[in-house]
C-alpha atoms as a PDB file:
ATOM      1  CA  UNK A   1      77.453 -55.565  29.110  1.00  0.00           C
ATOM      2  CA  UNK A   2      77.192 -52.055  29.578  1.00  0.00           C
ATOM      3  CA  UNK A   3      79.266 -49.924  32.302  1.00  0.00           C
ATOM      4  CA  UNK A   4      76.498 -48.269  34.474  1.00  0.00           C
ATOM      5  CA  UNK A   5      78.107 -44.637  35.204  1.00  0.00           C
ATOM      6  CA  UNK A   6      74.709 -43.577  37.263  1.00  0.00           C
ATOM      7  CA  UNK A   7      72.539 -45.332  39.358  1.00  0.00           C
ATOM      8  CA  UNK A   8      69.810 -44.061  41.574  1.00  0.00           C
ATOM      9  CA  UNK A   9      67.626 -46.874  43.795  1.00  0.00           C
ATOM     10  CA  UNK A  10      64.323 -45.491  45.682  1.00  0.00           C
ATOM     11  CA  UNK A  11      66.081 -42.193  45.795  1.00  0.00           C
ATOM     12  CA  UNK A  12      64.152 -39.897  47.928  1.00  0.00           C
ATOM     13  CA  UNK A  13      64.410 -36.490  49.032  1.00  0.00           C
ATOM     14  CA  UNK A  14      62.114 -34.623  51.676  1.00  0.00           C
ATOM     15  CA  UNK A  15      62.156 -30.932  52.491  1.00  0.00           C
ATOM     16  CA  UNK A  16      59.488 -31.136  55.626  1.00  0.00           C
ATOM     17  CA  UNK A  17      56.330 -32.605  54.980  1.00  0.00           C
ATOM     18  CA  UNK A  18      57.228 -31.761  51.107  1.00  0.00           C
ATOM     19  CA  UNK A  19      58.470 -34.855  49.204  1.00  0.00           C
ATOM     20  CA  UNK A  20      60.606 -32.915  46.330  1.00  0.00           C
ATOM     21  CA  UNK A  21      61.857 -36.448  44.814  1.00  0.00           C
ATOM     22  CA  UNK A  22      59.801 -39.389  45.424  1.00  0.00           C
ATOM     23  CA  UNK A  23      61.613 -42.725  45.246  1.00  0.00           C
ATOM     24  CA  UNK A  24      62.926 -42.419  41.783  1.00  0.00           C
ATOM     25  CA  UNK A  25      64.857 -45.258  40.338  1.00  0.00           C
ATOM     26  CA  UNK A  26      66.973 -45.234  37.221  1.00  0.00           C
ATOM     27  CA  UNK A  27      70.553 -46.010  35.723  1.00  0.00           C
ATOM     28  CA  UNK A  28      72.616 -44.305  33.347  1.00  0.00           C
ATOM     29  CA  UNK A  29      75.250 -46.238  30.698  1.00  0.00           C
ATOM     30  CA  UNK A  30      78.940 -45.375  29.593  1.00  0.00           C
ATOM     31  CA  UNK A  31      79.178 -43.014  26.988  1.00  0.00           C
ATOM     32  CA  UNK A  32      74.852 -42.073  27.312  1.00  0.00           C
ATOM     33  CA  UNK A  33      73.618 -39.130  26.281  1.00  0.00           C
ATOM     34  CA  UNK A  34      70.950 -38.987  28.926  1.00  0.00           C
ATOM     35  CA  UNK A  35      67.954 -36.518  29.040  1.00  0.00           C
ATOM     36  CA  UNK A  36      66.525 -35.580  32.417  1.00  0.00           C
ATOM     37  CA  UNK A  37      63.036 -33.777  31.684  1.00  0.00           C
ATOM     38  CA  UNK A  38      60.684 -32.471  33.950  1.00  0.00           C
ATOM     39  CA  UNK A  39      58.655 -29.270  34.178  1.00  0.00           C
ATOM     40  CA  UNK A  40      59.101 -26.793  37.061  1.00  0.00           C
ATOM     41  CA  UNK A  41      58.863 -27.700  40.473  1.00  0.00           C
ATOM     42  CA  UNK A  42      58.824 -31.480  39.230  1.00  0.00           C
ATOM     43  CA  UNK A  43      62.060 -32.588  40.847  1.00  0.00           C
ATOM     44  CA  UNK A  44      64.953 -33.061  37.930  1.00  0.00           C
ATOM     45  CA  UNK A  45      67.140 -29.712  40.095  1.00  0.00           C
ATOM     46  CA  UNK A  46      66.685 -31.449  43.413  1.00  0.00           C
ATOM     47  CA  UNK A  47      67.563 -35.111  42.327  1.00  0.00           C
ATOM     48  CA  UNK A  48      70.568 -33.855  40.152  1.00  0.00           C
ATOM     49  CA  UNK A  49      72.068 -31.589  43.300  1.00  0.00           C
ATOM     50  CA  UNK A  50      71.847 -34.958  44.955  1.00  0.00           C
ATOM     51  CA  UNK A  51      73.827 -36.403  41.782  1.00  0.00           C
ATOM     52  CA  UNK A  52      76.089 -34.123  41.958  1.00  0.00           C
ATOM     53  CA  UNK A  53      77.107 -34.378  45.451  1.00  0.00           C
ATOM     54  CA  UNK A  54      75.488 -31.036  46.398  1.00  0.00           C
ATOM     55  CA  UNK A  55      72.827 -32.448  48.712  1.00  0.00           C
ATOM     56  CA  UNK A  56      72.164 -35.291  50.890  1.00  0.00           C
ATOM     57  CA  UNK A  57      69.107 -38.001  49.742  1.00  0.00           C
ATOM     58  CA  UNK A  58      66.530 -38.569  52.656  1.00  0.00           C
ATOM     59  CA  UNK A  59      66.466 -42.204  52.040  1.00  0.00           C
ATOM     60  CA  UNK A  60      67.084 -44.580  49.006  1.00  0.00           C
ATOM     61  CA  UNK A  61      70.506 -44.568  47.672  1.00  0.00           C
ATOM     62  CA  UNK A  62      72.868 -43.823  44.380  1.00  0.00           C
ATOM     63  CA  UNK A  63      76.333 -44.004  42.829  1.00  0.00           C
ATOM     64  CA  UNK A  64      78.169 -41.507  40.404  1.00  0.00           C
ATOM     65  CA  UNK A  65      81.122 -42.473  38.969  1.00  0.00           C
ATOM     66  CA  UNK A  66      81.494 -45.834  41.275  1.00  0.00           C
ATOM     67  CA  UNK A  67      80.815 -43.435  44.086  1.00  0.00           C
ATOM     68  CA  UNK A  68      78.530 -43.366  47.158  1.00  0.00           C
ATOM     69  CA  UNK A  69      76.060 -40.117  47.192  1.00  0.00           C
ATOM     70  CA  UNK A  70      75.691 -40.438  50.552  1.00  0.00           C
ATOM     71  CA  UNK A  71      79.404 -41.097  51.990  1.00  0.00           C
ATOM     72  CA  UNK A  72      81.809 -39.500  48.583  1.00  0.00           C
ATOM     73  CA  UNK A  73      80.640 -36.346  47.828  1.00  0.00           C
ATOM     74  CA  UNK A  74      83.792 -35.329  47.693  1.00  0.00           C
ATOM     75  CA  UNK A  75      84.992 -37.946  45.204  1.00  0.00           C
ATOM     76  CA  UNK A  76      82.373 -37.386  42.562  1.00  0.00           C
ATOM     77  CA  UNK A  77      82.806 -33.730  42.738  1.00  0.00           C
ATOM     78  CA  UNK A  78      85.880 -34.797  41.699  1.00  0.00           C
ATOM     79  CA  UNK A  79      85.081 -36.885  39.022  1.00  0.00           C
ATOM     80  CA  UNK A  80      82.029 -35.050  37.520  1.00  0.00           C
ATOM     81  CA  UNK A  81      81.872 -32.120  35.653  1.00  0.00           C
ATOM     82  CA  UNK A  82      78.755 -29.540  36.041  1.00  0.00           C
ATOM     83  CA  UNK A  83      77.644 -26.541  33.763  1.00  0.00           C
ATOM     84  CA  UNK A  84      74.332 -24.107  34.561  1.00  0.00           C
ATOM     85  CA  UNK A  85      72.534 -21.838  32.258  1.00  0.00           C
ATOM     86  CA  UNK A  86      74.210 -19.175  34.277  1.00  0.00           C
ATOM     87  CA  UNK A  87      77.495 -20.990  32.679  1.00  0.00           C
ATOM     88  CA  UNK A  88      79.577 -21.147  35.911  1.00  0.00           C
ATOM     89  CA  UNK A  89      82.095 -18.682  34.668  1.00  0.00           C
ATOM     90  CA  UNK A  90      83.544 -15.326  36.545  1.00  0.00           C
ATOM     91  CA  UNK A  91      82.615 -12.568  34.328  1.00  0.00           C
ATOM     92  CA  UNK A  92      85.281 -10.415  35.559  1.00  0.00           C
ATOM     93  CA  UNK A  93      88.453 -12.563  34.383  1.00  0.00           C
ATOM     94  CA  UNK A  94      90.112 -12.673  30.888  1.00  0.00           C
ATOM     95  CA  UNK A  95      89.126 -16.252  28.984  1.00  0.00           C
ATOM     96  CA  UNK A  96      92.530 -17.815  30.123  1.00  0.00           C
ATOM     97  CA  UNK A  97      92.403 -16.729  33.394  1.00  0.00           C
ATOM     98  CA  UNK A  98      88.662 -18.495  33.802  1.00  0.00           C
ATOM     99  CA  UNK A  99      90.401 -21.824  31.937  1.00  0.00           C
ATOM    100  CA  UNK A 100      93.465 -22.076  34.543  1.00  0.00           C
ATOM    101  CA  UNK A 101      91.404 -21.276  37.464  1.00  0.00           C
ATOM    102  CA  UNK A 102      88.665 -24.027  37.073  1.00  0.00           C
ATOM    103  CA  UNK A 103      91.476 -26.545  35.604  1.00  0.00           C
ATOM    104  CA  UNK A 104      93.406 -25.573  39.531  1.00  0.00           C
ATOM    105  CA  UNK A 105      89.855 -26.349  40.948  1.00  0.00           C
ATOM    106  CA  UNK A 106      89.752 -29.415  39.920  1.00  0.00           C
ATOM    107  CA  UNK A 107      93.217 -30.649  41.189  1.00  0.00           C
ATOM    108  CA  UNK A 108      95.223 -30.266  38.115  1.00  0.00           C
ATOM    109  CA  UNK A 109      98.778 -30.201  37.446  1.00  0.00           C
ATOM    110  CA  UNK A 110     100.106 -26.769  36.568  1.00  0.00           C
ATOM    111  CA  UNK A 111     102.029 -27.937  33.410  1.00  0.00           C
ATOM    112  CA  UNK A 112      99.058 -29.917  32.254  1.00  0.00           C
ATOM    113  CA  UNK A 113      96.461 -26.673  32.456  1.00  0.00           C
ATOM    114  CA  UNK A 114      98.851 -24.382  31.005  1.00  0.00           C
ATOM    115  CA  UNK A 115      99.216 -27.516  27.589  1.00  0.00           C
ATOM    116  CA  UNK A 116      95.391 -27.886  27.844  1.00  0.00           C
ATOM    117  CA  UNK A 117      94.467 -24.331  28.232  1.00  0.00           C
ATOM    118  CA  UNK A 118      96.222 -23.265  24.813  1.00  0.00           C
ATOM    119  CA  UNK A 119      95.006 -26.412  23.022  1.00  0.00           C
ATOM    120  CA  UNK A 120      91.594 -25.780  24.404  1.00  0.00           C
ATOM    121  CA  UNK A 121      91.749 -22.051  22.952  1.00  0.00           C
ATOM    122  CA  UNK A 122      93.004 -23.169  19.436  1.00  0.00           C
ATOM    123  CA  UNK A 123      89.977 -25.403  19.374  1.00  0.00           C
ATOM    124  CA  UNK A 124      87.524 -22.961  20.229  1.00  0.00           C
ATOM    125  CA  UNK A 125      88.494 -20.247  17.833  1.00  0.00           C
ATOM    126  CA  UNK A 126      89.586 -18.295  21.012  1.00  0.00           C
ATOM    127  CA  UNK A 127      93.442 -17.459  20.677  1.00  0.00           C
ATOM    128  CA  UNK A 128      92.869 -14.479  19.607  1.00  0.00           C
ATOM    129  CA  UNK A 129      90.168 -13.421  22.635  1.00  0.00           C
ATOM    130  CA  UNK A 130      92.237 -15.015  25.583  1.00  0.00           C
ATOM    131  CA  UNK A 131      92.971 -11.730  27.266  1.00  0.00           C
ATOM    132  CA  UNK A 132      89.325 -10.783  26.752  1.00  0.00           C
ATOM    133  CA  UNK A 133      86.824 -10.259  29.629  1.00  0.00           C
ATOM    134  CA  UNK A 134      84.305 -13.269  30.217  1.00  0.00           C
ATOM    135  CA  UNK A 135      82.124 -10.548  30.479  1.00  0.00           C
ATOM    136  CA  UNK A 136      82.600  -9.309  26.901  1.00  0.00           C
ATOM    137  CA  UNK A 137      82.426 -12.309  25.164  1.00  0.00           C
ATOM    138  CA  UNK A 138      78.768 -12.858  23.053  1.00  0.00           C
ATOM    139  CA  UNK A 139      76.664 -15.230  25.080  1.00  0.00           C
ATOM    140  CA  UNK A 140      76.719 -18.205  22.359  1.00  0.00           C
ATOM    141  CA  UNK A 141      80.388 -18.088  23.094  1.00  0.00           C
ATOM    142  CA  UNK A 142      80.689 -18.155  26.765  1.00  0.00           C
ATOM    143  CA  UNK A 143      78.333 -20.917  26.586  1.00  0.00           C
ATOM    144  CA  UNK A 144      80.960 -22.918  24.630  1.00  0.00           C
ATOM    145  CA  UNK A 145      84.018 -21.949  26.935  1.00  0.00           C
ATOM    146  CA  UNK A 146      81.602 -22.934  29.811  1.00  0.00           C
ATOM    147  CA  UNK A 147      81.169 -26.333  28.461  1.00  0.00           C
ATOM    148  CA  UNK A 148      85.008 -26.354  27.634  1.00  0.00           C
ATOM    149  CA  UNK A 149      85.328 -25.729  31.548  1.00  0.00           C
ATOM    150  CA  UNK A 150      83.437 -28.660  32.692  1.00  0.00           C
ATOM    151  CA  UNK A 151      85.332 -31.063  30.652  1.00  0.00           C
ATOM    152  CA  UNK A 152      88.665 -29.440  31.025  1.00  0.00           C
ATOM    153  CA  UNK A 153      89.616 -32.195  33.440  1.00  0.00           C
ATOM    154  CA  UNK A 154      88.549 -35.255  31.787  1.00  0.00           C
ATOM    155  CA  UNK A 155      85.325 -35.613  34.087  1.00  0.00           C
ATOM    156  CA  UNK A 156      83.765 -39.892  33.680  1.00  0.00           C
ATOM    157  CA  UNK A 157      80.157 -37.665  33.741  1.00  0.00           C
ATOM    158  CA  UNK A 158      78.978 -34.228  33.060  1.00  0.00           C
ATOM    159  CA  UNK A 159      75.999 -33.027  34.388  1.00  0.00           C
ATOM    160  CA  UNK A 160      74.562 -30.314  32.053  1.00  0.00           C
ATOM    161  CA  UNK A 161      71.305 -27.822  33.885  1.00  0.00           C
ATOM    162  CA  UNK A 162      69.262 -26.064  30.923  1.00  0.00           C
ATOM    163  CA  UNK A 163      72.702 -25.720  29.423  1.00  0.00           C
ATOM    164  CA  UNK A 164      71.302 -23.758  26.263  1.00  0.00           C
ATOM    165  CA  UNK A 165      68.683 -21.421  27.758  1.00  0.00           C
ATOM    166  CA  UNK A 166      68.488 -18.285  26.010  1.00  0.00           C
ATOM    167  CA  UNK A 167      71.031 -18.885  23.429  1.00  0.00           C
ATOM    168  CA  UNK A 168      69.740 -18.127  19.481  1.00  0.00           C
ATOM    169  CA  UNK A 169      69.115 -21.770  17.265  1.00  0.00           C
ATOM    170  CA  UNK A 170      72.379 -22.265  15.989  1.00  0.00           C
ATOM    171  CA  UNK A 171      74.356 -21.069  18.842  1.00  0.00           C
ATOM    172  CA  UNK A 172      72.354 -24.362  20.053  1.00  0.00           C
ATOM    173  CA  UNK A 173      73.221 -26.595  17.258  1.00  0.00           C
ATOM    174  CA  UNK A 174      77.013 -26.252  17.911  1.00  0.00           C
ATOM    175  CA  UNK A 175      76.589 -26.802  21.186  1.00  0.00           C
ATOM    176  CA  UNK A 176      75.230 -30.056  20.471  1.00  0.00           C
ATOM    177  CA  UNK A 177      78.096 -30.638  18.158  1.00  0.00           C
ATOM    178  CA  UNK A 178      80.364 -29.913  21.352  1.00  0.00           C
ATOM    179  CA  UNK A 179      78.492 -32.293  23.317  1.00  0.00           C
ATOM    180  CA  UNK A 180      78.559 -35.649  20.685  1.00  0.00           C
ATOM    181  CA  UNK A 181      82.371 -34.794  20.347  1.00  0.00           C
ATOM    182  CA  UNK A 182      82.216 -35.489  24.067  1.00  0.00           C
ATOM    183  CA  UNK A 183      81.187 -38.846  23.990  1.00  0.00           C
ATOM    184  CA  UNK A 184      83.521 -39.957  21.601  1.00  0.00           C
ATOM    185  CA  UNK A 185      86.083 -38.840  23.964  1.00  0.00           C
ATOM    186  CA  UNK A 186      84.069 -40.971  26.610  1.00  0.00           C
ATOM    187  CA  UNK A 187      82.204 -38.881  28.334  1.00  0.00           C
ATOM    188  CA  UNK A 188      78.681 -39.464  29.894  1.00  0.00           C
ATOM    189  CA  UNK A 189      76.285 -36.977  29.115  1.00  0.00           C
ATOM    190  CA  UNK A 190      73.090 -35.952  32.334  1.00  0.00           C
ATOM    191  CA  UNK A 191      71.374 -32.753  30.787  1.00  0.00           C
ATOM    192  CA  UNK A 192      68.315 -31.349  31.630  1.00  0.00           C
ATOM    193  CA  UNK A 193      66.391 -29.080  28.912  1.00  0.00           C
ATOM    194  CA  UNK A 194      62.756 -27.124  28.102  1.00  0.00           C
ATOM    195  CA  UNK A 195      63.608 -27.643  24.345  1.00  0.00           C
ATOM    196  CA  UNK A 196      61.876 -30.685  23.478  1.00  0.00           C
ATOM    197  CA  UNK A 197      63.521 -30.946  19.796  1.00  0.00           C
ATOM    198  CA  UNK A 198      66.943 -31.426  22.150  1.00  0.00           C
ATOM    199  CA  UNK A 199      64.963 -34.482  23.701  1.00  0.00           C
ATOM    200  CA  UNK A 200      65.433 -35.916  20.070  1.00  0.00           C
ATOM    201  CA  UNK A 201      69.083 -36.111  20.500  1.00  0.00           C
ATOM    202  CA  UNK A 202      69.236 -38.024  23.536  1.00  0.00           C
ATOM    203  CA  UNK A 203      69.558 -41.851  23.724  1.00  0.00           C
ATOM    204  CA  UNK A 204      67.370 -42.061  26.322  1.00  0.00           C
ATOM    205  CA  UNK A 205      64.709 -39.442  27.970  1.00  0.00           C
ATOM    206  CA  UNK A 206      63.362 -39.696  31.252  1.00  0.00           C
ATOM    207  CA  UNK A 207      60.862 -37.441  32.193  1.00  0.00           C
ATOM    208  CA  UNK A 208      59.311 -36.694  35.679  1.00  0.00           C
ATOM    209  CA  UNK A 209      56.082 -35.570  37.016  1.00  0.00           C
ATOM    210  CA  UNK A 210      55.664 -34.102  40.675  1.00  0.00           C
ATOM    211  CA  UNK A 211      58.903 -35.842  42.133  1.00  0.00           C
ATOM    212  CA  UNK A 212      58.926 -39.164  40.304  1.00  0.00           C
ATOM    213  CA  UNK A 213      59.613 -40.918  36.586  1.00  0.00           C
ATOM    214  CA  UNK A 214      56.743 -41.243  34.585  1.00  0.00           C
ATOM    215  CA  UNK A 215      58.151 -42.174  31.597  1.00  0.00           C
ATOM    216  CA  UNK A 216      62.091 -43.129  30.405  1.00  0.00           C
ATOM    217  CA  UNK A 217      63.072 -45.166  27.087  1.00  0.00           C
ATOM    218  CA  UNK A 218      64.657 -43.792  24.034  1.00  0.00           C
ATOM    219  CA  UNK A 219      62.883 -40.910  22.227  1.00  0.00           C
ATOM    220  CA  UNK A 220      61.516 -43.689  19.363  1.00  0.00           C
ATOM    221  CA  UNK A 221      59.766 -45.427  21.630  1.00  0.00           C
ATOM    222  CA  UNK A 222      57.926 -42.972  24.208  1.00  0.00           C
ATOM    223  CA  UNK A 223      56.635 -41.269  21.222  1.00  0.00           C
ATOM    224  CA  UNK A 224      55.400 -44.730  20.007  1.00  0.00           C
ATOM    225  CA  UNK A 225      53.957 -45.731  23.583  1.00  0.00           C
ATOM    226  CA  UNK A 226      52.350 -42.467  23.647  1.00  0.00           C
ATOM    227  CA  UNK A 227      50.814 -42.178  19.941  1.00  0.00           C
ATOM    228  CA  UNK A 228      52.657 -38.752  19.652  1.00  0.00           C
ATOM    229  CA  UNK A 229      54.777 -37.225  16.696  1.00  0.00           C
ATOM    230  CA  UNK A 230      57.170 -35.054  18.924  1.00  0.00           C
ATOM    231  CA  UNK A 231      58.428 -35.270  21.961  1.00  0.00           C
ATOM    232  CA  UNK A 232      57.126 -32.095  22.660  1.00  0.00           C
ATOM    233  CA  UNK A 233      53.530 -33.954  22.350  1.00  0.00           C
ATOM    234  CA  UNK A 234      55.251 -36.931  24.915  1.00  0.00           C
ATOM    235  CA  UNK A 235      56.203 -34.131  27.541  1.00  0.00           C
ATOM    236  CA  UNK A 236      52.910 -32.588  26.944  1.00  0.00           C
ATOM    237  CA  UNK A 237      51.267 -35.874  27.768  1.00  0.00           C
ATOM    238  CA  UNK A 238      53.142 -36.630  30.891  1.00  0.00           C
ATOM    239  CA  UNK A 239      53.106 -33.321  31.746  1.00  0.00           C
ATOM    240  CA  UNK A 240      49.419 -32.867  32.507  1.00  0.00           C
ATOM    241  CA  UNK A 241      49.271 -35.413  34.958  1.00  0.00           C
ATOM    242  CA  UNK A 242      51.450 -32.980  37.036  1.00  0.00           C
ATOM    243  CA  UNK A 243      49.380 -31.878  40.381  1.00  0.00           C
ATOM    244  CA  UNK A 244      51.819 -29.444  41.935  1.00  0.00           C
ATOM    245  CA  UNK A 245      53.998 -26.594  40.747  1.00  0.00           C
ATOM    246  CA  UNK A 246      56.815 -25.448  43.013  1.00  0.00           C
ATOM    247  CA  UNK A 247      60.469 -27.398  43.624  1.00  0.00           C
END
C-alpha cells in the first residue's frame, strides 16, 4: 500500500465573502511527482501556503508529512522543503554562504552543513564559483542552487511554485533531471507550473478551476477522458470553465 505523504479533506479557505479554495480534496503518495495546475486566481498559491504551513484553512482539514495543518505548522516547516520562481536565495551572499545559511535554517548540525555544503558544490559544477555573488550567477544556475537549497536538509516533501519560470528550454530540462534524481533519493515532489509539456512528467496532474479540482489522474488518462493530444489541450479544456480571475 502506498505511504500517503499529503492529504487534504474538504479543505477550504475564505478571504471574506471570497472563497479562494473551495473544499478541495486530494492525497499525494511517497516518492510522487505531483503536478498542481491551475490558471491565475484559481487557487493552487492559496491551497499550497496552507500546505506549507504558511496559512491557516477556514474549515476542512490536511496533513503534510504526518502533520496537522492546522495545529504543526511548525513541524512541517520543518520537514518540507519550498522553492519560488523568485528562487528563495539572498542575492547579496557568495554561493557557500547562501548553502550554510539555509542548511542553519533548517536546524542543522554545523559539521553536517559544512560535509554537505562541499559535496553539494562538487555536484553542481560550483567549486569553482563558491565565493561568487548569488547575484552574479546566470539565472539557469541559481535556479539549480535554489533547488539544491530546498533539499539540502533531506526534506520527506518539496513543494516547488512555478519553479522554472523564465528560465531558457534546457536550463528547464536539467532541472527536471535534478528533480527525478530527487525521488530516487525519496523525495516527494508538489510543483506547480504554466508549462504544460512539464505536466507530461508528472505522475499525476491535478488541475483546478475557480478554487476547486476539476480534474486529477495521471497525464495518460485526462488526455484520454478529455479526447485531447496534449495536456496543454486538457488545461485548455478545464480551463474555460473558469468564471473568475483574481486569487
Amino acid at each position: 500500500m502506498d505511504e500517503i505523504v499529503i492529504s487534504a479533506d474538504q479543505l477550504t479557505k475564505k478571504f471574506g465573502n471570497f472563497t479562494a479554495v473551495d473544499h478541495i480534496t486530494f492525497q499525494v503518495n511517497k516518492g510522487e511527482i505531483f503536478g498542481f495546475l491551475g490558471a491565475n486566481g484559481a487557487g493552487k498559491t492559496t491551497a499550497m501556503r496552507m500546505l506549507c504551513g504558511l496559512s491557516l484553512p477556514t474549515s476542512g482539514s490536511g496533513t503534510v508529512a504526518g502533520f496537522d495543518i492546522a495545529r504543526d505548522q511548525e513541524k512541517i516547516k520543518a520537514n518540507i522543503g519550498y522553492m519560488s520562481q523568485k528562487f528563495s536565495l539572498y542575492e547579496n551572499l557568495k554561493v557557500w554562504e547562501n548553502i550554510r545559511l539555509f542548511g542553519g535554517i533548517y536546524g542543522m548540525k554545523e559539521k553536517d552543513i559544512a560535509t554537505k555544503t562541499d559535496q553539494i558544490l562538487a555536484h553542481l559544477g560550483f567549486s569553482a564559483e563558491k565565493d561568487t555573488l548569488v547575484r552574479d550567477l546566470p539565472l539557469g544556475w541559481k535556479q539549480k542552487l535554489a533547488f539544491s537549497v530546498s533539499i539540502f536538509h533531506s526534506p520527506k516533501i518539496v513543494f516547488l511554485d512555478e519553479p522554472t519560470g523564465g528560465v531558457d528550454p534546457a536550463a528547464r530540462r536539467q532541472f527536471w533531471e535534478m528533480i527525478y534524481e530527487a525521488v530516487k533519493d525519496g523525495i516527494t515532489i508538489f510543483v506547480t507550473t504554466h508549462y504544460m509539456d512539464e505536466a507530461e512528467y508528472c505522475d499525476r496532474v491535478s488541475i483546478m478551476v475557480d478554487g476547486r479540482i476539476e480534474g486529477l489522474d495521471t497525464p495518460k488518462k485526462l488526455k484520454e477522458k478529455t479526447n485531447s493530444k496534449t495536456m496543454d489541450e486538457v488545461f485548455q479544456k478545464f480551463a474555460r470553465k473558469a468564471t473568475r480571475n483574481s486569487d
